[in-house]
PDB file of N, CA and C in Angstrom:
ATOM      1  N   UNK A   1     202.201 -44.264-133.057  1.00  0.00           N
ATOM      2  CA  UNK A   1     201.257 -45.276-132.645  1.00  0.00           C
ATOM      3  C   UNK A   1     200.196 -44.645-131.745  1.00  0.00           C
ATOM      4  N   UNK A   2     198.941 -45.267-132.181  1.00  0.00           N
ATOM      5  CA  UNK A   2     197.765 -44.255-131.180  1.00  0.00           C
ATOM      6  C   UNK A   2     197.542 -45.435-129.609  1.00  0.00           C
ATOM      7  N   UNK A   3     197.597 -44.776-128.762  1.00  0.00           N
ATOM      8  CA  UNK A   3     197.035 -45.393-128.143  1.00  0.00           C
ATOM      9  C   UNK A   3     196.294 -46.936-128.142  1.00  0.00           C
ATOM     10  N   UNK A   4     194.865 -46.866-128.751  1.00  0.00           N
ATOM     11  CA  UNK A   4     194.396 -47.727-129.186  1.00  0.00           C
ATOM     12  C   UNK A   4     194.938 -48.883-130.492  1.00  0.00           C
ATOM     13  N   UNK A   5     195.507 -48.745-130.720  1.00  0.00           N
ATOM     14  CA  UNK A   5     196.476 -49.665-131.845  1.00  0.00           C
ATOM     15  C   UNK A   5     196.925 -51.322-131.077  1.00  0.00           C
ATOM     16  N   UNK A   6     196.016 -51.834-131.964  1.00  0.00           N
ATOM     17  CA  UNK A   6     196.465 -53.146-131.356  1.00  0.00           C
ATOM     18  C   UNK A   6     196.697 -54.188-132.628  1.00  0.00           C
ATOM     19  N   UNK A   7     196.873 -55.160-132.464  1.00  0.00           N
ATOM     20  CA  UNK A   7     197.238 -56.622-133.806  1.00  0.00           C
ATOM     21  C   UNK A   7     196.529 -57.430-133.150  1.00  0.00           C
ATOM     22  N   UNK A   8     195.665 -58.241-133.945  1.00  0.00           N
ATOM     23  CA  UNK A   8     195.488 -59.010-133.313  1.00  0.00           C
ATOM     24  C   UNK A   8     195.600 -60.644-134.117  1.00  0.00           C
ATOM     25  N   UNK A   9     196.428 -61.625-133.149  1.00  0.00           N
ATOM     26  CA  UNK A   9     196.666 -62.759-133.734  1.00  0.00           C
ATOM     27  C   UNK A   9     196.406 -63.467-133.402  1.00  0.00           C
ATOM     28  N   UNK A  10     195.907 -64.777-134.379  1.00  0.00           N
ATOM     29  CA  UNK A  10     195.270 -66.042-133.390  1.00  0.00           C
ATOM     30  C   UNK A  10     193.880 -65.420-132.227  1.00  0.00           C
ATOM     31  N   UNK A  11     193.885 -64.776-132.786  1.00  0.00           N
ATOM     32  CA  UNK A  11     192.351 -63.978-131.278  1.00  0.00           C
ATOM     33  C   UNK A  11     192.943 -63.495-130.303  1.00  0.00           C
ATOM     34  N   UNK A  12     194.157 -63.452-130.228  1.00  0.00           N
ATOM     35  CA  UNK A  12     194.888 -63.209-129.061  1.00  0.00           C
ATOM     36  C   UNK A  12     195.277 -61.199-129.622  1.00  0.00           C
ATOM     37  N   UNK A  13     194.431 -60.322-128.575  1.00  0.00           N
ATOM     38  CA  UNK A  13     195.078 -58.804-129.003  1.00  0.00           C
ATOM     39  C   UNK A  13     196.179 -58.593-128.708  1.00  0.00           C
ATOM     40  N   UNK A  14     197.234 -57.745-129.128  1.00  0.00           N
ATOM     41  CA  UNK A  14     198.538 -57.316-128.901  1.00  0.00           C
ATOM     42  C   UNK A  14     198.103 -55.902-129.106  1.00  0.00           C
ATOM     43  N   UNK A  15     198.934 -55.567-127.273  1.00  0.00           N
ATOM     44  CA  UNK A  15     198.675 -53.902-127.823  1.00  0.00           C
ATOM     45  C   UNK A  15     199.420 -52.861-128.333  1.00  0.00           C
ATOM     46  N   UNK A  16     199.883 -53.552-129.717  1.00  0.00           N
ATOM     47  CA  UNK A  16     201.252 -52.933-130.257  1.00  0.00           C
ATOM     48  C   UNK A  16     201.016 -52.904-132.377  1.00  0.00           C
ATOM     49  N   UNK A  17     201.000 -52.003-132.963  1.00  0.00           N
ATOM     50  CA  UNK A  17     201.450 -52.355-134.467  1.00  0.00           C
ATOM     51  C   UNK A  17     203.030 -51.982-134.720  1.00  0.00           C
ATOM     52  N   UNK A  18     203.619 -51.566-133.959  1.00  0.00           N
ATOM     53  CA  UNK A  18     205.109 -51.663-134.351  1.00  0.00           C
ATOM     54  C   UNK A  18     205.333 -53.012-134.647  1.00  0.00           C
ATOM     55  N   UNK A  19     206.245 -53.154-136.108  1.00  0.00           N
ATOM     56  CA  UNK A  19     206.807 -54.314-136.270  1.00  0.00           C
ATOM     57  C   UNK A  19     207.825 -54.955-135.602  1.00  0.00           C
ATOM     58  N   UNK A  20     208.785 -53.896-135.084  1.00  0.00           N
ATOM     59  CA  UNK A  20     209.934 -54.008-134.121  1.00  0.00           C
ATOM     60  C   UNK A  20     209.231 -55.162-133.119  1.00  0.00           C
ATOM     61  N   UNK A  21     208.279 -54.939-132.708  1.00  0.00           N
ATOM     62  CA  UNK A  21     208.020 -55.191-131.179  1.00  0.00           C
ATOM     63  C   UNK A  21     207.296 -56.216-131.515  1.00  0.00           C
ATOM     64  N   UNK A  22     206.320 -56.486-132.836  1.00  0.00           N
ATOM     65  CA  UNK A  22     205.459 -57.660-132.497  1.00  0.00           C
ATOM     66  C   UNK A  22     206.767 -59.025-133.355  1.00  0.00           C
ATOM     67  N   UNK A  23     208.025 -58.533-133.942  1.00  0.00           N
ATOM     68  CA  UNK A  23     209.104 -59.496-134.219  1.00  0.00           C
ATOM     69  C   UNK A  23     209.538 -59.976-132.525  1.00  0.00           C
ATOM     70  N   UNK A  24     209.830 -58.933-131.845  1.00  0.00           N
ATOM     71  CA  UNK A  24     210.384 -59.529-130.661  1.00  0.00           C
ATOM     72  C   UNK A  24     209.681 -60.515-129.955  1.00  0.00           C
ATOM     73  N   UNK A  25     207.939 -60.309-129.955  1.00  0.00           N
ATOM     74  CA  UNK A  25     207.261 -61.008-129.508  1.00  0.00           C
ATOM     75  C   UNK A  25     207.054 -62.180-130.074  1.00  0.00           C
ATOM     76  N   UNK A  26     207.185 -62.463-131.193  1.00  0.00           N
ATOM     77  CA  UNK A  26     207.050 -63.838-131.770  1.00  0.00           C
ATOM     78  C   UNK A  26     208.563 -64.523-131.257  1.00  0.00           C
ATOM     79  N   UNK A  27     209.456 -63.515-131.262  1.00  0.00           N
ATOM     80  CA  UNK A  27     210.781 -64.484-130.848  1.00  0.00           C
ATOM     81  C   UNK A  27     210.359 -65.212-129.766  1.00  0.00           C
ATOM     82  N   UNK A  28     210.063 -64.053-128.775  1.00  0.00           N
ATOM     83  CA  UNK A  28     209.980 -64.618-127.025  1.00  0.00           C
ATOM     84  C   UNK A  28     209.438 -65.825-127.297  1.00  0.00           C
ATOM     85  N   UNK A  29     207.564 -65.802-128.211  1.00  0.00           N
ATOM     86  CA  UNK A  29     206.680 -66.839-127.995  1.00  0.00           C
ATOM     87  C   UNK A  29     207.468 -68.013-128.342  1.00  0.00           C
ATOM     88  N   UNK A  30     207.832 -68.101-129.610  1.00  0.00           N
ATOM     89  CA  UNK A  30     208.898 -69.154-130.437  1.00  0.00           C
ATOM     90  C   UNK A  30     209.749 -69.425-129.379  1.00  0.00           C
ATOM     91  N   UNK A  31     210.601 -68.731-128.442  1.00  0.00           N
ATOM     92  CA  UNK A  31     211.380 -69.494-127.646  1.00  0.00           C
ATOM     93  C   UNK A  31     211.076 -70.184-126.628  1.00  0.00           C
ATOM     94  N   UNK A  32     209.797 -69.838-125.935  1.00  0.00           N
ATOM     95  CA  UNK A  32     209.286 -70.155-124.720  1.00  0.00           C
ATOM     96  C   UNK A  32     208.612 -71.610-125.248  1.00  0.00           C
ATOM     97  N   UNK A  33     208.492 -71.589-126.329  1.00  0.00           N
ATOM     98  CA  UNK A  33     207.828 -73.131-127.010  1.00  0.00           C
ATOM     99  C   UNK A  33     208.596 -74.062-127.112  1.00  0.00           C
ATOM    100  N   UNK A  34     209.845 -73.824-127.811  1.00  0.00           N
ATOM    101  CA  UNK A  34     211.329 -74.594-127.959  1.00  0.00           C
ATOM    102  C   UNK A  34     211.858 -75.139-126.870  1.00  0.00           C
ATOM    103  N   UNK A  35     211.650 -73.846-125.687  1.00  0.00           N
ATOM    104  CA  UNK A  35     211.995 -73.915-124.610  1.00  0.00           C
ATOM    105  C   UNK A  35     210.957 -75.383-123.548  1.00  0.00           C
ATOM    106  N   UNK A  36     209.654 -75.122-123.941  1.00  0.00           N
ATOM    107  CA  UNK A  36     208.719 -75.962-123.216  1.00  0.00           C
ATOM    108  C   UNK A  36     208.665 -77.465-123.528  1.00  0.00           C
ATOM    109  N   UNK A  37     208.785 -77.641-125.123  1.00  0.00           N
ATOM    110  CA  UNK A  37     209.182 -78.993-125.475  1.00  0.00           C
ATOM    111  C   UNK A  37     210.613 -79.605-125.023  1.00  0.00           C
ATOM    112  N   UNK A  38     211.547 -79.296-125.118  1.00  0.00           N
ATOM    113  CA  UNK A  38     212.869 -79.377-124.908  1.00  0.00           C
ATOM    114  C   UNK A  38     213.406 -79.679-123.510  1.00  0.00           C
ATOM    115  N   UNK A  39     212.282 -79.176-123.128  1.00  0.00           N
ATOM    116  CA  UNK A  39     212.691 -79.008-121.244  1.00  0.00           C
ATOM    117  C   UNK A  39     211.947 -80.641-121.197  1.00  0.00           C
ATOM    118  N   UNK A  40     210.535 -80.587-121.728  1.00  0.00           N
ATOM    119  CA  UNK A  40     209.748 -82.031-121.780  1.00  0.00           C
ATOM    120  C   UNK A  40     210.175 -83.259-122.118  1.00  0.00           C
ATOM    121  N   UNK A  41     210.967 -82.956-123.271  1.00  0.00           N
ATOM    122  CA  UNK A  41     211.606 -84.411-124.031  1.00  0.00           C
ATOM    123  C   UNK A  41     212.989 -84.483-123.113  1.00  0.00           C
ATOM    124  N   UNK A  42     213.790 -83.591-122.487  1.00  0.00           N
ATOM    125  CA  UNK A  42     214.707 -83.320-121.727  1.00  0.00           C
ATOM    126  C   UNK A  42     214.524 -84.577-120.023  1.00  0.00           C
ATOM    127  N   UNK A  43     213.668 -83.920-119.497  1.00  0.00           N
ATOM    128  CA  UNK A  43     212.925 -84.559-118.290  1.00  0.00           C
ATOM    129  C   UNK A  43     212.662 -85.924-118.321  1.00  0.00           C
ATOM    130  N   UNK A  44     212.055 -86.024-119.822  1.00  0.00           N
ATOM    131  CA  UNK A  44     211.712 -88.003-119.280  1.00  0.00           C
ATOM    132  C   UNK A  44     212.381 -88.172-120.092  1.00  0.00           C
ATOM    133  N   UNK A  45     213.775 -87.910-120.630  1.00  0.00           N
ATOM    134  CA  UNK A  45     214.596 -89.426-121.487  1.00  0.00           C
ATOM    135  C   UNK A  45     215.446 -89.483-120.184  1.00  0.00           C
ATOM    136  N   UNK A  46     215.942 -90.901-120.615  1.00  0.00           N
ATOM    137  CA  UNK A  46     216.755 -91.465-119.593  1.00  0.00           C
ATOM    138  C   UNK A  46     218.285 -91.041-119.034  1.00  0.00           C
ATOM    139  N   UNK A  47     218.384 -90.780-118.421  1.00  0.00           N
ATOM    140  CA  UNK A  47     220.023 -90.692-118.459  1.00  0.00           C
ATOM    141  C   UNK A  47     221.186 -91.086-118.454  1.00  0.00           C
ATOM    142  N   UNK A  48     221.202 -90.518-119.959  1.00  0.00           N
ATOM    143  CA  UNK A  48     222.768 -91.369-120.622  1.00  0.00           C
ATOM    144  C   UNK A  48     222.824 -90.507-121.799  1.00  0.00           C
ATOM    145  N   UNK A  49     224.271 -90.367-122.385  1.00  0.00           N
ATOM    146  CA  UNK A  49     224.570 -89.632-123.328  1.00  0.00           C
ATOM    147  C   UNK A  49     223.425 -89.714-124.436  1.00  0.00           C
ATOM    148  N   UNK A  50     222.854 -88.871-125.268  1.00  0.00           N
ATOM    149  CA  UNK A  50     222.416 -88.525-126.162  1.00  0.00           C
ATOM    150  C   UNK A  50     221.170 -87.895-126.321  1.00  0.00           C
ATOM    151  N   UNK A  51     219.773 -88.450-126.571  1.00  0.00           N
ATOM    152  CA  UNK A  51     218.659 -87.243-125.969  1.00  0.00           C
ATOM    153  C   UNK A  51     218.514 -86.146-124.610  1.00  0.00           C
ATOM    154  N   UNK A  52     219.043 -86.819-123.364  1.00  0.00           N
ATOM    155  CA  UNK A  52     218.859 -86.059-122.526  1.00  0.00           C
ATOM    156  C   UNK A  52     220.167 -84.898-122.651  1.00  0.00           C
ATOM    157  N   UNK A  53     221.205 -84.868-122.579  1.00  0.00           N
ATOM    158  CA  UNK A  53     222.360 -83.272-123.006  1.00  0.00           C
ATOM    159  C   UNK A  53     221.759 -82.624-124.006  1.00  0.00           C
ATOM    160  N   UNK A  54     221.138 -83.599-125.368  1.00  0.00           N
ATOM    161  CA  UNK A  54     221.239 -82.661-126.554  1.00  0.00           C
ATOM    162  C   UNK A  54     220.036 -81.685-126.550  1.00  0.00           C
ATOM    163  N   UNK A  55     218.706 -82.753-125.822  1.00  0.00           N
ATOM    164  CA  UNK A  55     217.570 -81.662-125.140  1.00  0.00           C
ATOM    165  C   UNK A  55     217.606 -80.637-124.398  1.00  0.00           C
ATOM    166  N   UNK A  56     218.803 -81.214-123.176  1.00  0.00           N
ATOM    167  CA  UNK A  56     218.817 -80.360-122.268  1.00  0.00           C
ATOM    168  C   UNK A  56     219.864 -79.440-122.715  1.00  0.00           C
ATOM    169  N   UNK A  57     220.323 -79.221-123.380  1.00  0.00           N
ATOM    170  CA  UNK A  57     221.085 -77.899-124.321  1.00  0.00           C
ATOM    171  C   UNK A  57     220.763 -76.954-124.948  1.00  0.00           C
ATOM    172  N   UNK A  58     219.873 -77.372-125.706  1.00  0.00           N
ATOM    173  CA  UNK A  58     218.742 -77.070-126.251  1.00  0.00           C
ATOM    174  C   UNK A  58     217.479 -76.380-125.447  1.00  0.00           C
ATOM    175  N   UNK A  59     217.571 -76.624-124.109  1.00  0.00           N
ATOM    176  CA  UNK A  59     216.353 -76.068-123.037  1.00  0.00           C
ATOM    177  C   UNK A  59     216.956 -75.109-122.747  1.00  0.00           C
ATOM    178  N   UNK A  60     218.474 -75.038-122.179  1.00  0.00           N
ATOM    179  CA  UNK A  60     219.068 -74.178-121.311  1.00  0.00           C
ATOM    180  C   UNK A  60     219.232 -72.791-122.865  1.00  0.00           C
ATOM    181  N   UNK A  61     219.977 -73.003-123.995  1.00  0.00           N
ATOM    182  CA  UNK A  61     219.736 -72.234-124.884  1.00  0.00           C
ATOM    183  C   UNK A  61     218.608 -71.115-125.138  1.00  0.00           C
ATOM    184  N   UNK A  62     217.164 -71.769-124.827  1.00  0.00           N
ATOM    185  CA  UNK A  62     216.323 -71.228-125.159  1.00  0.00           C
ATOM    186  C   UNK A  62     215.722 -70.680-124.322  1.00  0.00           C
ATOM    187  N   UNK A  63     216.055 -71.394-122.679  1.00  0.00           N
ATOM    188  CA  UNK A  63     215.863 -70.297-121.520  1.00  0.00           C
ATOM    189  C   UNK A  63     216.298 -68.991-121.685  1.00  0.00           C
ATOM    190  N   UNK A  64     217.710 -69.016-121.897  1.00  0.00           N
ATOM    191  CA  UNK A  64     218.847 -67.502-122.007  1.00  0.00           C
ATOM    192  C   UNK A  64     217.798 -67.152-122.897  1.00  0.00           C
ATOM    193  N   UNK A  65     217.470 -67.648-124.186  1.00  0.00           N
ATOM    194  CA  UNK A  65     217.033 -66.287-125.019  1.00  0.00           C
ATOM    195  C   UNK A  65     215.631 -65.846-125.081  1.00  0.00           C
ATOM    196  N   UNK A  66     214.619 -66.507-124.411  1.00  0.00           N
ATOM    197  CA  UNK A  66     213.136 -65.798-123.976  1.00  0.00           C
ATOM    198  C   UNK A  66     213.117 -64.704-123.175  1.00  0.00           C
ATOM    199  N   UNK A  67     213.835 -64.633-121.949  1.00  0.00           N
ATOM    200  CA  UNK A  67     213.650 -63.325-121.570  1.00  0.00           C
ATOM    201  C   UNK A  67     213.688 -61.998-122.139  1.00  0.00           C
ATOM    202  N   UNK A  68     214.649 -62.029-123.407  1.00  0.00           N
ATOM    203  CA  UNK A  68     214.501 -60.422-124.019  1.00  0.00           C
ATOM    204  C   UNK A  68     213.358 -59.921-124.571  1.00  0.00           C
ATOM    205  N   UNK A  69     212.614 -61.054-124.919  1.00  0.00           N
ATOM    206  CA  UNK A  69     211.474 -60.661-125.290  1.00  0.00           C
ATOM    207  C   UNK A  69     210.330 -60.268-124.588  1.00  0.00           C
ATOM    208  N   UNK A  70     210.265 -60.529-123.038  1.00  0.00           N
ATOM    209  CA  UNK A  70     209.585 -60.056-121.647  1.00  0.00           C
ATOM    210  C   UNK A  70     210.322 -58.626-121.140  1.00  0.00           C
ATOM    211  N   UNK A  71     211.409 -58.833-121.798  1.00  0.00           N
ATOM    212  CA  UNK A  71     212.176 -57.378-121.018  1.00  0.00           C
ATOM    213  C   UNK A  71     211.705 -56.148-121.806  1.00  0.00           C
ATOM    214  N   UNK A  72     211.330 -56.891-123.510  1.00  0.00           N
ATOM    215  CA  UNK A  72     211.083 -55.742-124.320  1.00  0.00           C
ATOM    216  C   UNK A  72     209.486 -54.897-124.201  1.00  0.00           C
ATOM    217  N   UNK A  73     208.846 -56.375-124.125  1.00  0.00           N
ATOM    218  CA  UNK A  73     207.270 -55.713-123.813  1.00  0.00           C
ATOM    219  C   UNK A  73     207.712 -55.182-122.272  1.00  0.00           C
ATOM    220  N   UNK A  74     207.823 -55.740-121.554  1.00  0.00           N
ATOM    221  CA  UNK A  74     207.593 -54.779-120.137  1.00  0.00           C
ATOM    222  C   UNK A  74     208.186 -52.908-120.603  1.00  0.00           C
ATOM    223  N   UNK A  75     209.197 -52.849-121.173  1.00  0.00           N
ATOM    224  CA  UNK A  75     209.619 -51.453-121.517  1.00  0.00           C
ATOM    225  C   UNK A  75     208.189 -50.945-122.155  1.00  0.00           C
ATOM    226  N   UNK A  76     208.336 -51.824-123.189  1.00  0.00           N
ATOM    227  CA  UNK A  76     207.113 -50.671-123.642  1.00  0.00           C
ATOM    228  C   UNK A  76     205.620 -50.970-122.821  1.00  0.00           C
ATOM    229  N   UNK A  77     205.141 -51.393-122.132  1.00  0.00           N
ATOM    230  CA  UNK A  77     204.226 -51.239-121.390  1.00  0.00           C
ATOM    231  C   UNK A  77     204.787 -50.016-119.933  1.00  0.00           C
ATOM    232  N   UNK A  78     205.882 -50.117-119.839  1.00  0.00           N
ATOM    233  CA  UNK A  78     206.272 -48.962-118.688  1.00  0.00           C
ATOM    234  C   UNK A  78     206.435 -47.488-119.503  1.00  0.00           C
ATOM    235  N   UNK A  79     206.720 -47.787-120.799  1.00  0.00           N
ATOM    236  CA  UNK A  79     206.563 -46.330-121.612  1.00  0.00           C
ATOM    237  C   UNK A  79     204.895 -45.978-121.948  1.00  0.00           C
ATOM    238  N   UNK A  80     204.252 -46.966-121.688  1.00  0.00           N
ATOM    239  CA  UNK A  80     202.780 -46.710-122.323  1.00  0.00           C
ATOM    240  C   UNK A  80     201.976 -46.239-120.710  1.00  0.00           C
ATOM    241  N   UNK A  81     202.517 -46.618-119.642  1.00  0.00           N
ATOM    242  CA  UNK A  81     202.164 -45.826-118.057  1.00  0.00           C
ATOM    243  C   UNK A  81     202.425 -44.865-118.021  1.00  0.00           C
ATOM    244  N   UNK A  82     203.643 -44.076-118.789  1.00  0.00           N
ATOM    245  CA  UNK A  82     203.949 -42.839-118.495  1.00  0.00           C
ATOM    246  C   UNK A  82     202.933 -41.559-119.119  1.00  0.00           C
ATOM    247  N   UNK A  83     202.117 -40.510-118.776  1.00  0.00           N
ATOM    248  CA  UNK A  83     201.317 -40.143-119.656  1.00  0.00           C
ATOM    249  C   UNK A  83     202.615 -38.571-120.291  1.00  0.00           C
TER     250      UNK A  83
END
């Protein structure tokens, strides 16, 4: 990968063409979305068995799994500091 190598999606640049890495990144994005609705529909239903656990299960799920995808770009942005 050169340096300059970027993707760019939605207008948004990524400074990456590894596929590895721009899969991880769609995970993160995809989860942090799942994660943002879920937490939303979570918050204002009422509380009592059924929307609010099955949302809020569903939030806490998708919390755990966004971070790997922040852990992965930060690596490779700390490998791309190193000259």
């Amino acid at each position: 990968m050169t340096p300059d190598a970027e993707t760019v999606v939605a207008g948004i640049p990524i400074p990456s063409t590894s596929p590895i890495f721009l899969t991880v990144v769609g995970l993160h994005v995809l989860g942090g979305l799942v994660c943002v609705v879920a937490g939303a529909i979570a918050m204002l239903s009422p509380k009592r068995s059924g929307r609010l656990p099955t949302f809020g299960t569903i939030y806490y799920w998708s919390l755990v799994g966004a971070p790997p995808g922040g852990a992965a770009d930060g690596q490779r942005a700390a490998r791309s500091e190193w000259h």
